[in-house]
PDB file of N, CA and C in Angstrom:
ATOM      1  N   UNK A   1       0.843  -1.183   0.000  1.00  0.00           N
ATOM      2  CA  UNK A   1       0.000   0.000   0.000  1.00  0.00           C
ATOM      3  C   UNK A   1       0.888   1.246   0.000  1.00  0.00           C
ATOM      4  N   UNK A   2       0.528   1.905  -0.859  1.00  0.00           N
ATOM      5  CA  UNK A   2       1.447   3.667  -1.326  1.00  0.00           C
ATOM      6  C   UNK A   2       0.759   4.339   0.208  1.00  0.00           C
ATOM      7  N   UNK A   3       1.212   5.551   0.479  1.00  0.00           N
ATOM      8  CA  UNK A   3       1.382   6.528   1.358  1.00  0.00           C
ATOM      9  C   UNK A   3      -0.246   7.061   1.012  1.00  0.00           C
ATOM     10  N   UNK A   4      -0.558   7.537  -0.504  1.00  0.00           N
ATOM     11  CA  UNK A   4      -1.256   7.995  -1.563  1.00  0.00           C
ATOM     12  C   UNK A   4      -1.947   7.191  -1.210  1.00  0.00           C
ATOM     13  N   UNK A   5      -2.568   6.065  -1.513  1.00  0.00           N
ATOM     14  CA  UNK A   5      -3.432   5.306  -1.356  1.00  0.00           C
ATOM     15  C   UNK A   5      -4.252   5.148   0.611  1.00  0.00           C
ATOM     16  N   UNK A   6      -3.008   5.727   1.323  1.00  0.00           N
ATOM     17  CA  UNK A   6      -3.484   5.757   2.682  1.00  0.00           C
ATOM     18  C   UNK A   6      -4.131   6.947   3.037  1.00  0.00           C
ATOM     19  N   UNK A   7      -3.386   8.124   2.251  1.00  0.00           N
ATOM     20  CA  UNK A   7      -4.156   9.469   2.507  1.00  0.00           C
ATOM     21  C   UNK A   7      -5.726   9.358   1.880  1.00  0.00           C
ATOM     22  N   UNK A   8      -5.920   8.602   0.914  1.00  0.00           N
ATOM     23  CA  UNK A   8      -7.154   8.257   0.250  1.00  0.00           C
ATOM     24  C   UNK A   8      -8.432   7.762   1.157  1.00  0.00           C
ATOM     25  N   UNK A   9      -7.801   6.864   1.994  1.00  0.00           N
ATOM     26  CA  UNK A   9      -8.735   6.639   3.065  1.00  0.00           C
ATOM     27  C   UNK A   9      -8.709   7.075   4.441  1.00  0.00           C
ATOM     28  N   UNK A  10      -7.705   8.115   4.541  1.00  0.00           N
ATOM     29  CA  UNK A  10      -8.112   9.160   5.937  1.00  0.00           C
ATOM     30  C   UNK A  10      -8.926   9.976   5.640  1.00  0.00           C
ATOM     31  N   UNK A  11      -8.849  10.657   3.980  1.00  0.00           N
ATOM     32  CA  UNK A  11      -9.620  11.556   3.369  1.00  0.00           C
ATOM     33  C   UNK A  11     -11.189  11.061   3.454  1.00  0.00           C
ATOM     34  N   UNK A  12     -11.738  10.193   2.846  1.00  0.00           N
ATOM     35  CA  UNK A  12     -12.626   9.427   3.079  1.00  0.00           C
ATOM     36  C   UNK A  12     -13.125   9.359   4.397  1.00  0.00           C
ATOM     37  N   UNK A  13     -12.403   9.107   5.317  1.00  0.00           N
ATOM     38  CA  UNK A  13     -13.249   8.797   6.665  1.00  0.00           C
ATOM     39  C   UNK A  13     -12.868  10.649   7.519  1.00  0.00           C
ATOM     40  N   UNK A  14     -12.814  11.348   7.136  1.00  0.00           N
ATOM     41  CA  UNK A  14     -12.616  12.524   7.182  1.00  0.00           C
ATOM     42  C   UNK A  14     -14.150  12.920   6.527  1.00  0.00           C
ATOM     43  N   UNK A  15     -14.604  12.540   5.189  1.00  0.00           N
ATOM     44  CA  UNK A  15     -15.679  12.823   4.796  1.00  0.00           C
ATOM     45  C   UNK A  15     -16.702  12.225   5.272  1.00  0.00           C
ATOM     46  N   UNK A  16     -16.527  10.981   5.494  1.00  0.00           N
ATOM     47  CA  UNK A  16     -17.855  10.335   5.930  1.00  0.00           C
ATOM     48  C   UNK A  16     -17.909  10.743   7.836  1.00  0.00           C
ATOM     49  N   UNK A  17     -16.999  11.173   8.303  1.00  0.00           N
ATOM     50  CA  UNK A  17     -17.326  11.706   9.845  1.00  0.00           C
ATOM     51  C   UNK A  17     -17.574  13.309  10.148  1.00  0.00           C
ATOM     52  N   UNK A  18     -17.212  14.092   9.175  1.00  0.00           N
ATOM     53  CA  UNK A  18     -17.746  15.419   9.596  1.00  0.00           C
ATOM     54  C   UNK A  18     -18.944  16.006   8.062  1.00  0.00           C
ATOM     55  N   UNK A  19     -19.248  17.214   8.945  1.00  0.00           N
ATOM     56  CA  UNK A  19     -20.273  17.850   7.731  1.00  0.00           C
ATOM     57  C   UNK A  19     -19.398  18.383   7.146  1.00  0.00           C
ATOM     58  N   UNK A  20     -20.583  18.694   6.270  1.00  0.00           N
ATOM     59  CA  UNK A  20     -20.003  19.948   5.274  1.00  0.00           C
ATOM     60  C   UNK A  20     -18.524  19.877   4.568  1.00  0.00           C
ATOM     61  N   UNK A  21     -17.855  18.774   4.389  1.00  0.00           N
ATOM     62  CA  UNK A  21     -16.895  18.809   4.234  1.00  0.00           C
ATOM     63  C   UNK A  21     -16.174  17.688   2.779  1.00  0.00           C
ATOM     64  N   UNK A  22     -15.853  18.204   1.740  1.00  0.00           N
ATOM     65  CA  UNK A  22     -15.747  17.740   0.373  1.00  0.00           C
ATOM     66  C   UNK A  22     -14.488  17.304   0.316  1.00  0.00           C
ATOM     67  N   UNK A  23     -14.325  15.795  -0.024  1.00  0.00           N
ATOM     68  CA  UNK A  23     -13.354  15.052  -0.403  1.00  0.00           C
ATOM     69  C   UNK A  23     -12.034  15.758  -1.098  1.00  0.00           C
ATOM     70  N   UNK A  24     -12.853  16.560  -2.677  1.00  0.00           N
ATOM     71  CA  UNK A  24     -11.646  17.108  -3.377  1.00  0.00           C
ATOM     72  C   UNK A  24     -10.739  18.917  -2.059  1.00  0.00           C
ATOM     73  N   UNK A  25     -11.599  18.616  -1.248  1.00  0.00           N
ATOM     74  CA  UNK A  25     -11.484  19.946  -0.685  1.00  0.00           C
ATOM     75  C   UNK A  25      -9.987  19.822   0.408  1.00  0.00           C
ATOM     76  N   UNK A  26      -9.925  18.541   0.762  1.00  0.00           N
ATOM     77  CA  UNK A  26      -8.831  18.404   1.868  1.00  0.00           C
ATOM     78  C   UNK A  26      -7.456  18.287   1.196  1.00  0.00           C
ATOM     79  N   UNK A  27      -6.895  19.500   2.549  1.00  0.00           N
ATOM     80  CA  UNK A  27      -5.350  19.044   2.044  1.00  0.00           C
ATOM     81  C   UNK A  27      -4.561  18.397   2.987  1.00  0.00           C
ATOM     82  N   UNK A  28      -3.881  17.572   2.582  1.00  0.00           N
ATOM     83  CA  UNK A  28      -3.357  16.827   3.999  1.00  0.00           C
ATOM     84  C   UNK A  28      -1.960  17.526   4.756  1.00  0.00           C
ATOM     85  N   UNK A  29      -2.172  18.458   4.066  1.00  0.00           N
ATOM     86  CA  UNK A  29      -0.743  19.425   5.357  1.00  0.00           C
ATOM     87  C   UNK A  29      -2.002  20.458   6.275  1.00  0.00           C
ATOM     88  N   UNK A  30      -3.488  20.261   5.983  1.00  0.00           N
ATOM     89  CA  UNK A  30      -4.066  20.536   6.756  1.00  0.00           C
ATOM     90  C   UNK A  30      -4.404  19.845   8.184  1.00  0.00           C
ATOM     91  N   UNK A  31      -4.650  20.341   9.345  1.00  0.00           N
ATOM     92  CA  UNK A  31      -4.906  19.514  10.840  1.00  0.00           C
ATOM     93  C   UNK A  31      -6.802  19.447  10.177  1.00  0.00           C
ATOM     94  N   UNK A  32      -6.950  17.938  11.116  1.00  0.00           N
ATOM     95  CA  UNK A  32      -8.447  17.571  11.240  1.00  0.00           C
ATOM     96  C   UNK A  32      -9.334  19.098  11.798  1.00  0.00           C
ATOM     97  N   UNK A  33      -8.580  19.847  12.687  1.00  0.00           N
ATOM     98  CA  UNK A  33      -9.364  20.478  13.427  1.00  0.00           C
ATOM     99  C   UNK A  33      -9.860  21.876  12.204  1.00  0.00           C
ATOM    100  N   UNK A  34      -8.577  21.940  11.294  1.00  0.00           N
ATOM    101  CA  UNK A  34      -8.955  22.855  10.158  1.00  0.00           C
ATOM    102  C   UNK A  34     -10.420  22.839   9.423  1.00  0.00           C
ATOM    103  N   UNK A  35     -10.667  21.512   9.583  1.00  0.00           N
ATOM    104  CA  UNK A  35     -12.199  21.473   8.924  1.00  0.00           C
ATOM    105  C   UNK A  35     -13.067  21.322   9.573  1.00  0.00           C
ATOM    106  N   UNK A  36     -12.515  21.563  11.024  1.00  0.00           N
ATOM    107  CA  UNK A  36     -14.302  21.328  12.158  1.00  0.00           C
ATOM    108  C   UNK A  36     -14.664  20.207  12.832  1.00  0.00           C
ATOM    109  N   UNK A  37     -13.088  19.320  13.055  1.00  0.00           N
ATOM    110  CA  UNK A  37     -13.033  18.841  13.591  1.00  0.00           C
ATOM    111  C   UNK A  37     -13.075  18.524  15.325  1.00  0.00           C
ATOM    112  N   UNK A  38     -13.789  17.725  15.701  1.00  0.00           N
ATOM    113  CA  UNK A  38     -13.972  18.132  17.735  1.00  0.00           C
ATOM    114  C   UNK A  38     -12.580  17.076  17.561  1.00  0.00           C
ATOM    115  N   UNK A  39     -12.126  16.637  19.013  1.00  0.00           N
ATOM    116  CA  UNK A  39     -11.033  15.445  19.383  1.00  0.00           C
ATOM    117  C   UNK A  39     -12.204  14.035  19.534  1.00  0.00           C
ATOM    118  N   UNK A  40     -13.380  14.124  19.514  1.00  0.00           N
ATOM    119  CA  UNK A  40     -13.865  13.043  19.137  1.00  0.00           C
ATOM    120  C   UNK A  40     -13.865  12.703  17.703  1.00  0.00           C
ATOM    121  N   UNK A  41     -13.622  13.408  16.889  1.00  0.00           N
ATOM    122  CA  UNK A  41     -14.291  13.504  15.561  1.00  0.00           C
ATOM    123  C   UNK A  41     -12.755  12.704  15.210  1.00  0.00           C
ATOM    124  N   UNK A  42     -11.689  13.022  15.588  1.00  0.00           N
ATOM    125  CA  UNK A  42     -10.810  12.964  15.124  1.00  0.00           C
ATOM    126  C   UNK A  42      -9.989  11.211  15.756  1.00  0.00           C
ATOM    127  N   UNK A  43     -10.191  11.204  17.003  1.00  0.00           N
ATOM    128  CA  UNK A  43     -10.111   9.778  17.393  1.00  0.00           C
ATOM    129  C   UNK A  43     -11.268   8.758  15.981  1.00  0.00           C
ATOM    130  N   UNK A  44     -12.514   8.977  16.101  1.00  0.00           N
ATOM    131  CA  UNK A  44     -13.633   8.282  15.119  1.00  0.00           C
ATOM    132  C   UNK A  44     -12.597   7.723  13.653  1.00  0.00           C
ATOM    133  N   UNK A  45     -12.321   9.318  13.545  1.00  0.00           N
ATOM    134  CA  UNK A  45     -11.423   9.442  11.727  1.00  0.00           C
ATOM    135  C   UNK A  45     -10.215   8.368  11.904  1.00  0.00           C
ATOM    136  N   UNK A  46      -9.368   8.521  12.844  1.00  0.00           N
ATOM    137  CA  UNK A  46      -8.073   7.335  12.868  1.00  0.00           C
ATOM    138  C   UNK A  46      -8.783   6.276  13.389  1.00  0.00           C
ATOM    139  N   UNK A  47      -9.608   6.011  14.194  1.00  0.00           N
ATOM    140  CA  UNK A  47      -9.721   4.370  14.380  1.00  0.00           C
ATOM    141  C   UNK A  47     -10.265   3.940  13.129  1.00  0.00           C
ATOM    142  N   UNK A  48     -11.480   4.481  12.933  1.00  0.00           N
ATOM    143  CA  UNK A  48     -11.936   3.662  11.093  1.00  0.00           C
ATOM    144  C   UNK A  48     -10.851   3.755   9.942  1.00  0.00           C
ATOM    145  N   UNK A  49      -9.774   4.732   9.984  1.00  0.00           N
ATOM    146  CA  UNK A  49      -9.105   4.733   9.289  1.00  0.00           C
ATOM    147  C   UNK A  49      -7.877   2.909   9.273  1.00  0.00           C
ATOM    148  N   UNK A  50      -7.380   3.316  10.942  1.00  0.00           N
ATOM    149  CA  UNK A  50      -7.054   2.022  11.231  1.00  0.00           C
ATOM    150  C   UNK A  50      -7.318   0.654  11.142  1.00  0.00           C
ATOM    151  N   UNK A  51      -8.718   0.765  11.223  1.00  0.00           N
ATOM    152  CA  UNK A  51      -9.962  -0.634  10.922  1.00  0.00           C
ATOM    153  C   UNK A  51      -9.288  -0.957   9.899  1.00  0.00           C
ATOM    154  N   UNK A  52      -9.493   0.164   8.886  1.00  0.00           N
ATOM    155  CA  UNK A  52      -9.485  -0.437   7.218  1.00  0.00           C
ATOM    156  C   UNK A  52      -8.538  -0.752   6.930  1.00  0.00           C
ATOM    157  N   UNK A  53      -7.129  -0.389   7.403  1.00  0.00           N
ATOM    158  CA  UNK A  53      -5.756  -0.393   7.040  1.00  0.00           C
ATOM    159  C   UNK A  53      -5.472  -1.473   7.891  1.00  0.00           C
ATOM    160  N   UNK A  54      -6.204  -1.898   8.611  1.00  0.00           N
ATOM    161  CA  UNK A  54      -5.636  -3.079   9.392  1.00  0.00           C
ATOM    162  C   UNK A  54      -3.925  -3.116  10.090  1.00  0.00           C
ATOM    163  N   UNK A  55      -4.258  -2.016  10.425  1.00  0.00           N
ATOM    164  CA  UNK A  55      -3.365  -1.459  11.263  1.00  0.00           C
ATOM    165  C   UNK A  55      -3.537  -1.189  12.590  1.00  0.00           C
ATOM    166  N   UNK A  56      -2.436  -1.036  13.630  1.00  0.00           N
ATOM    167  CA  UNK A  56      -2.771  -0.873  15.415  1.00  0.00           C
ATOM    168  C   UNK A  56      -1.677   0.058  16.007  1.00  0.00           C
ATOM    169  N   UNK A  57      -1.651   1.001  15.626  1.00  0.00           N
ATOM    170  CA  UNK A  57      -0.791   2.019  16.458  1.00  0.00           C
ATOM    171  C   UNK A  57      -0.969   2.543  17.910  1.00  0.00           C
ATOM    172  N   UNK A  58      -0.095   2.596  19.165  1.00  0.00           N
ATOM    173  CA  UNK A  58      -0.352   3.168  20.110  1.00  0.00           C
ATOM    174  C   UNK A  58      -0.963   4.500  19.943  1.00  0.00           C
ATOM    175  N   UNK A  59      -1.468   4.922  20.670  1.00  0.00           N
ATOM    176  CA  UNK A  59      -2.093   6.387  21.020  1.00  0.00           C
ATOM    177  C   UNK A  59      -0.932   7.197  20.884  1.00  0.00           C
ATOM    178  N   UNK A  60       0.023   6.653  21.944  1.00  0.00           N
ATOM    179  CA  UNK A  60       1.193   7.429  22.791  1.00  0.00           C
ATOM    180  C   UNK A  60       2.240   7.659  21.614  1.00  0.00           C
ATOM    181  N   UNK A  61       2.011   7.008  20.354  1.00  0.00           N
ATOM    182  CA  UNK A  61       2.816   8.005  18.991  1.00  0.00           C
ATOM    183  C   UNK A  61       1.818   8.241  18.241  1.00  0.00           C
ATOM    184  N   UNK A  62       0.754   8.602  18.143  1.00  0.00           N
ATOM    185  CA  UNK A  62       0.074   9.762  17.894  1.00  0.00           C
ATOM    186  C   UNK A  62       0.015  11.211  18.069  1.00  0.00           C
ATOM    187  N   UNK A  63       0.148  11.218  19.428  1.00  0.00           N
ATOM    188  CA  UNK A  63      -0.260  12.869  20.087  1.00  0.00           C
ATOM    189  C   UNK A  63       0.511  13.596  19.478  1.00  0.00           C
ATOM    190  N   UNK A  64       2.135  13.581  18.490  1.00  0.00           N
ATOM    191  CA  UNK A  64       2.729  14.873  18.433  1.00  0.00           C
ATOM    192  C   UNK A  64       2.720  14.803  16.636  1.00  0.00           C
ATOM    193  N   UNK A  65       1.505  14.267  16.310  1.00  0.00           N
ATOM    194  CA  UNK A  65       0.944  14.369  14.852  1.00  0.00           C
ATOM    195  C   UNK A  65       0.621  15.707  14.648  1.00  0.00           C
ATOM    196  N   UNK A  66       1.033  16.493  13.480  1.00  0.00           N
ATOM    197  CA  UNK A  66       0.782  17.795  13.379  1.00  0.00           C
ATOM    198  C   UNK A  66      -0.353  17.922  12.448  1.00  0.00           C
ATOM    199  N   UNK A  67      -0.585  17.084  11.517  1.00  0.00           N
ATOM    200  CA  UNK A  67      -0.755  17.413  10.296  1.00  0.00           C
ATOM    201  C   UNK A  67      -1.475  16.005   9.403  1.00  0.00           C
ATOM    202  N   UNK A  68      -2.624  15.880   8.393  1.00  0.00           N
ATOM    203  CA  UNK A  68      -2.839  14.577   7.798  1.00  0.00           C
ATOM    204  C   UNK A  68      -1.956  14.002   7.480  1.00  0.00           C
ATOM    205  N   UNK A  69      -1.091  14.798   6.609  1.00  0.00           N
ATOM    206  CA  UNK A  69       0.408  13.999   5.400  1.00  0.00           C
ATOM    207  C   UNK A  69       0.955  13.253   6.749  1.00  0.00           C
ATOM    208  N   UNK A  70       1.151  13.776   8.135  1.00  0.00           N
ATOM    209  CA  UNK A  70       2.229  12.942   9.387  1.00  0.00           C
ATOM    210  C   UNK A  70       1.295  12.102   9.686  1.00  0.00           C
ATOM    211  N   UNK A  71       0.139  12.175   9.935  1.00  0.00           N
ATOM    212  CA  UNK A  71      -0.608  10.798   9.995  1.00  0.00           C
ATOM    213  C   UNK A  71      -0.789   9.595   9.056  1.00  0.00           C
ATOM    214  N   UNK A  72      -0.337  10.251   7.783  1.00  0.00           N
ATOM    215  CA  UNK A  72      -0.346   9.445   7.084  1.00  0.00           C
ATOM    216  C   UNK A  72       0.755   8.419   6.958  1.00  0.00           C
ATOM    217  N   UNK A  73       1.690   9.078   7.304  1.00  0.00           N
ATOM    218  CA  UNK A  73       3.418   8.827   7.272  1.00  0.00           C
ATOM    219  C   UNK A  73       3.503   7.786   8.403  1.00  0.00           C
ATOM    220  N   UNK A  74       2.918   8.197   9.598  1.00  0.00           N
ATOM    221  CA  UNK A  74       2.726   6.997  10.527  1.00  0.00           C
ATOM    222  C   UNK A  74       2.337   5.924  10.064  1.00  0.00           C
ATOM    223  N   UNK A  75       0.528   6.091   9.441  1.00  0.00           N
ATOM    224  CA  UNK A  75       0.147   5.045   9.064  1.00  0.00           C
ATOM    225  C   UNK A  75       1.185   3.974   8.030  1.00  0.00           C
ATOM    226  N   UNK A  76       1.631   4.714   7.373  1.00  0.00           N
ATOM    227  CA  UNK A  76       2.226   4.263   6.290  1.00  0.00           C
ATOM    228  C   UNK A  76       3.581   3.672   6.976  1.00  0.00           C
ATOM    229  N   UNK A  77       3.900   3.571   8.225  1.00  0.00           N
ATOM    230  CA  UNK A  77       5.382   3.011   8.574  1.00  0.00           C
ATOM    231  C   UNK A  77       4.341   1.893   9.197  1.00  0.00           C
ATOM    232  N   UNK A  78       3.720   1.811  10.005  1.00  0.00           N
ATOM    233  CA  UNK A  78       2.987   1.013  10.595  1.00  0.00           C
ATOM    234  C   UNK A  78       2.201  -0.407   9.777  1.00  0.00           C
ATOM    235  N   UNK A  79       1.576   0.093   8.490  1.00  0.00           N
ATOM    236  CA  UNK A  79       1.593  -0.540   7.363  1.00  0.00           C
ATOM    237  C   UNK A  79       2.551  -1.189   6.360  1.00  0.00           C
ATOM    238  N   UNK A  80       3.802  -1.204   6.614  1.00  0.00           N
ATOM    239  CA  UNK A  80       5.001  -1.580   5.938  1.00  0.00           C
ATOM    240  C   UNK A  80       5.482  -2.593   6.845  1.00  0.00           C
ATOM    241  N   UNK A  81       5.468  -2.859   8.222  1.00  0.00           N
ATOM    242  CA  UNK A  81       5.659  -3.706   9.117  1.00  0.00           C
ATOM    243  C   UNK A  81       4.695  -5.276   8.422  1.00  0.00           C
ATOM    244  N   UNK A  82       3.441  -5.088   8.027  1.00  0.00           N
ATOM    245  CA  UNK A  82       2.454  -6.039   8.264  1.00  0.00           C
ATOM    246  C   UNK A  82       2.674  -6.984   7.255  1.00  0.00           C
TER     247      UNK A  82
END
């Protein structure tokens, strides 16, 4: 799985968990909270994201995520293990 292909489905569960908010519209050097995101909204977005990627990252290397593209980058090291 590409990096690209992972941002594809944070984007996605980014859309399907908040309003108002358009797929082609996200940029991933944007934060969740940029689009109206609560810290629930945003736990919701990485665990389904995780579901799908079949992936299991601690929390505790999460928290100093700045940005989608670094979440993605996680996901994407975490996904290269499996």
């Amino acid at each position: 799985m590409t990096k690209d292909q992972i941002i594809e489905v944070i984007k996605q569960n980014i859309v399907d968990n908040l309003d108002d908010v358009k797929y082609e519209e996200i940029d991933p050097q944007k934060t969740m909270k940029d689009y109206g995101a609560n810290s629930l909204d945003m736990i919701e977005v990485v665990s389904c994201s995780m579901r799908e990627l079949k992936i299991k990252i601690p929390r505790t290397e999460l928290a100093d995520i700045k940005n989608i593209d670094e979440l993605a980058d996680k996901f994407f090291e975490y996904a290269e293990k499996n």
